[in-house]
N, C-alpha and C. Protein backbone atom coordinates (compact mmCIF):
# COMPACT_ATOMS: atom_id res chain seq x y z
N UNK A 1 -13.07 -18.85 3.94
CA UNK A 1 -11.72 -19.42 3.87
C UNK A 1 -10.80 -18.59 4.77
N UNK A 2 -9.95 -19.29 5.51
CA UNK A 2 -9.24 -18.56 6.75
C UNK A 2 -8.07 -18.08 5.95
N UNK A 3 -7.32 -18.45 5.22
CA UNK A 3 -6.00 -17.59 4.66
C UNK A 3 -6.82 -16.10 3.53
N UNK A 4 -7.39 -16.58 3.09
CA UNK A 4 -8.31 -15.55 2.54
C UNK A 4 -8.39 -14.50 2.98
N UNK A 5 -9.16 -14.65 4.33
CA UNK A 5 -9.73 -13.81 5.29
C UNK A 5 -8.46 -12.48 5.62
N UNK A 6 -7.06 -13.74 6.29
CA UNK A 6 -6.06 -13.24 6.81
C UNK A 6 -5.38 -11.98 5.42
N UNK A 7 -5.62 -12.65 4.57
CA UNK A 7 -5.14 -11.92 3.51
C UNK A 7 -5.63 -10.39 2.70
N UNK A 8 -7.24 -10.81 3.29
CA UNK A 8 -8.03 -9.60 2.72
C UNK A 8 -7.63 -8.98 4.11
N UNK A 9 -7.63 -9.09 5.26
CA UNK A 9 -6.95 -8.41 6.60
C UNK A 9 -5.80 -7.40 6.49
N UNK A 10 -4.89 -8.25 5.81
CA UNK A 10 -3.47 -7.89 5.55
C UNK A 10 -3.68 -6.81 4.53
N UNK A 11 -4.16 -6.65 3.74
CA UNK A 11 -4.20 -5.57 2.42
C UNK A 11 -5.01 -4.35 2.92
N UNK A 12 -5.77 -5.29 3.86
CA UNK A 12 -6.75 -3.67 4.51
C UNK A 12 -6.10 -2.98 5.56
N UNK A 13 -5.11 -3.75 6.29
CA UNK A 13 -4.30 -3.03 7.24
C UNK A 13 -3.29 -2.09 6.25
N UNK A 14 -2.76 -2.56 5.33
CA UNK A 14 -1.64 -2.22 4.63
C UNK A 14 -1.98 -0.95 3.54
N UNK A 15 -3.05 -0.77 3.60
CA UNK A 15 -4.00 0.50 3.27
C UNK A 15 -3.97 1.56 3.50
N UNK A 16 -4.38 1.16 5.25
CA UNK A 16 -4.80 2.00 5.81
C UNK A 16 -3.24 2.72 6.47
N UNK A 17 -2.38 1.78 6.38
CA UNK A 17 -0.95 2.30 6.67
C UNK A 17 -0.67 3.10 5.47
N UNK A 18 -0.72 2.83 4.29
CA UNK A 18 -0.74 3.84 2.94
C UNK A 18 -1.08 5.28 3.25
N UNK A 19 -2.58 5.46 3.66
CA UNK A 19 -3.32 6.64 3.99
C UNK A 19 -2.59 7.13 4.61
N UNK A 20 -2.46 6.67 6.13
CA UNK A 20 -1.57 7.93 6.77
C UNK A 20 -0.09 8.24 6.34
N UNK A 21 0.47 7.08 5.48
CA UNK A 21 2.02 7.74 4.79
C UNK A 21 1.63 8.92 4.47
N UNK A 22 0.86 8.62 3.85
CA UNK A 22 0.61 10.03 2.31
C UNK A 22 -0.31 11.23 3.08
N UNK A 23 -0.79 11.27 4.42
CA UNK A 23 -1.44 12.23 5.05
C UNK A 23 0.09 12.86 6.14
N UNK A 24 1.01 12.04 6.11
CA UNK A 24 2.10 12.47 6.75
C UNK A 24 2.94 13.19 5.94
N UNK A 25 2.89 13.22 4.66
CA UNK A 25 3.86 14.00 3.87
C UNK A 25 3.50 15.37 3.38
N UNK A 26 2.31 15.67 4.61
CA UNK A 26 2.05 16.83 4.57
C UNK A 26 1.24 17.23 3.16
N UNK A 27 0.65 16.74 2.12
CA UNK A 27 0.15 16.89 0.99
C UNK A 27 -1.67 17.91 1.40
N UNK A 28 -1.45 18.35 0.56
CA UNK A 28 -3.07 18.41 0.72
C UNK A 28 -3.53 18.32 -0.97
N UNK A 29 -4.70 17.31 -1.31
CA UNK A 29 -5.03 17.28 -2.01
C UNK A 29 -6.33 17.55 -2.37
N UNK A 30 -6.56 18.34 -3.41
CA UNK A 30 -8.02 19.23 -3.40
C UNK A 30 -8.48 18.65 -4.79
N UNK A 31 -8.31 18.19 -4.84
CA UNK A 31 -9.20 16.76 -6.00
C UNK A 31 -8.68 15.45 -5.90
N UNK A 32 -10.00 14.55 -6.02
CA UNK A 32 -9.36 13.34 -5.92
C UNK A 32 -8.67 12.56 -6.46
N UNK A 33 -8.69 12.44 -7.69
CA UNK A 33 -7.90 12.06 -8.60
C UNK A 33 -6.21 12.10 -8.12
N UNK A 34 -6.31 13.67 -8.05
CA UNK A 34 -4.77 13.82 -7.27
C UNK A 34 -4.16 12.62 -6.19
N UNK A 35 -5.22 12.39 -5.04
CA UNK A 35 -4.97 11.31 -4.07
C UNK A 35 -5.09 10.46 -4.87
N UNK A 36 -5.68 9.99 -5.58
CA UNK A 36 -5.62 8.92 -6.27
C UNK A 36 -4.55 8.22 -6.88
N UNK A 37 -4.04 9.52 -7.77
CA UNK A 37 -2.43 9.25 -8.37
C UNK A 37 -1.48 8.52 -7.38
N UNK A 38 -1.25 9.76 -6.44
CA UNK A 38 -0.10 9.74 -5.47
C UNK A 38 -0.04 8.37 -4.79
N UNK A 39 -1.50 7.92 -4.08
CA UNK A 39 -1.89 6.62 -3.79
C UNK A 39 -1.55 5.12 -4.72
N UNK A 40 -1.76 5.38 -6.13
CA UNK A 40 -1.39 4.32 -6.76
C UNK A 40 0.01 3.89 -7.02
N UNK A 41 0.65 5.09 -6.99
CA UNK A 41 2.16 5.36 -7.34
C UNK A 41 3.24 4.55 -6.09
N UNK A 42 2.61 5.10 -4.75
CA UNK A 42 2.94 4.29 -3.76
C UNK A 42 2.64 2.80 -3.27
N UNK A 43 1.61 2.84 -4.03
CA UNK A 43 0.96 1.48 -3.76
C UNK A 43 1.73 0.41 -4.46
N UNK A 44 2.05 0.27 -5.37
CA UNK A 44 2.38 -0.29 -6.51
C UNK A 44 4.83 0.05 -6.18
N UNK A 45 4.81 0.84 -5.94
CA UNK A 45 6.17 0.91 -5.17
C UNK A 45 6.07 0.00 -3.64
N UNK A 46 5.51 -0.01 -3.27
CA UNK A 46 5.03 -1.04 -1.93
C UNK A 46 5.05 -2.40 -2.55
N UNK A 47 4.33 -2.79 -3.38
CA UNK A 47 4.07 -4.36 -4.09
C UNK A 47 5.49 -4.93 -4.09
N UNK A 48 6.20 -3.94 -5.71
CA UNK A 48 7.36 -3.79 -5.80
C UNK A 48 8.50 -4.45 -4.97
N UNK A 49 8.38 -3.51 -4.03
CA UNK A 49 9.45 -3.80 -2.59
C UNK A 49 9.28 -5.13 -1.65
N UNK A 50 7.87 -5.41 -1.69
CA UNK A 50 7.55 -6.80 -1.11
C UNK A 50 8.14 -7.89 -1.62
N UNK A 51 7.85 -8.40 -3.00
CA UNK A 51 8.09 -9.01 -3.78
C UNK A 51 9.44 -9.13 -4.12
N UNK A 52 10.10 -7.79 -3.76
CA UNK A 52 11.56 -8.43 -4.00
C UNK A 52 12.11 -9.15 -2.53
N UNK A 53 11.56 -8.72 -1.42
CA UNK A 53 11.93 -9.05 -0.21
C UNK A 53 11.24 -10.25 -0.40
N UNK A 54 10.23 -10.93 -0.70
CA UNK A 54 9.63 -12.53 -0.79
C UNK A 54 10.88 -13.26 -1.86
N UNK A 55 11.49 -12.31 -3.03
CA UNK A 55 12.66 -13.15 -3.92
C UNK A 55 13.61 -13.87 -2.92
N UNK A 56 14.01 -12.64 -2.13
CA UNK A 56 15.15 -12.67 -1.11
C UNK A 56 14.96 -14.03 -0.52
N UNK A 57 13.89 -13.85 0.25
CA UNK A 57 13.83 -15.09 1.19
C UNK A 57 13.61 -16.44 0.81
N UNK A 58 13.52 -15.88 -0.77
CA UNK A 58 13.49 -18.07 -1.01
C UNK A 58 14.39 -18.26 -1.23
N UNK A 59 14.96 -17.39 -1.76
CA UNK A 59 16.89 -17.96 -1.95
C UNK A 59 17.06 -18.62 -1.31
């Protein structure tokens, strides 16, 4: 399925843009879990922010 595709695209780009946020804020994390946290925390603040910008635009 082509929107599918585009979509599993979009989340894997939007990932991998995640990673280097959180490798740019200078962190070093020496267990994973730790990345893990920090990762979900942002991730989920990302959703967040989308979703209100998708509210916006149907107005």
């Amino acid at each position: 399925n082509f929107t599918e595709d585009n979509r599993t695209q979009g989340i894997m780009e939007k990932s991998q843009w995640d990673l280097k946020r959180i490798r740019l804020q200078r962190r070093q994390f020496s267990r994973l879990d730790d990345f893990v946290r920090v990762y979900q925390k942002m991730h989920e603040a990302l959703l967040l922010e989308y979703g209100d910008t998708e509210r916006c635009r149907k107005k």
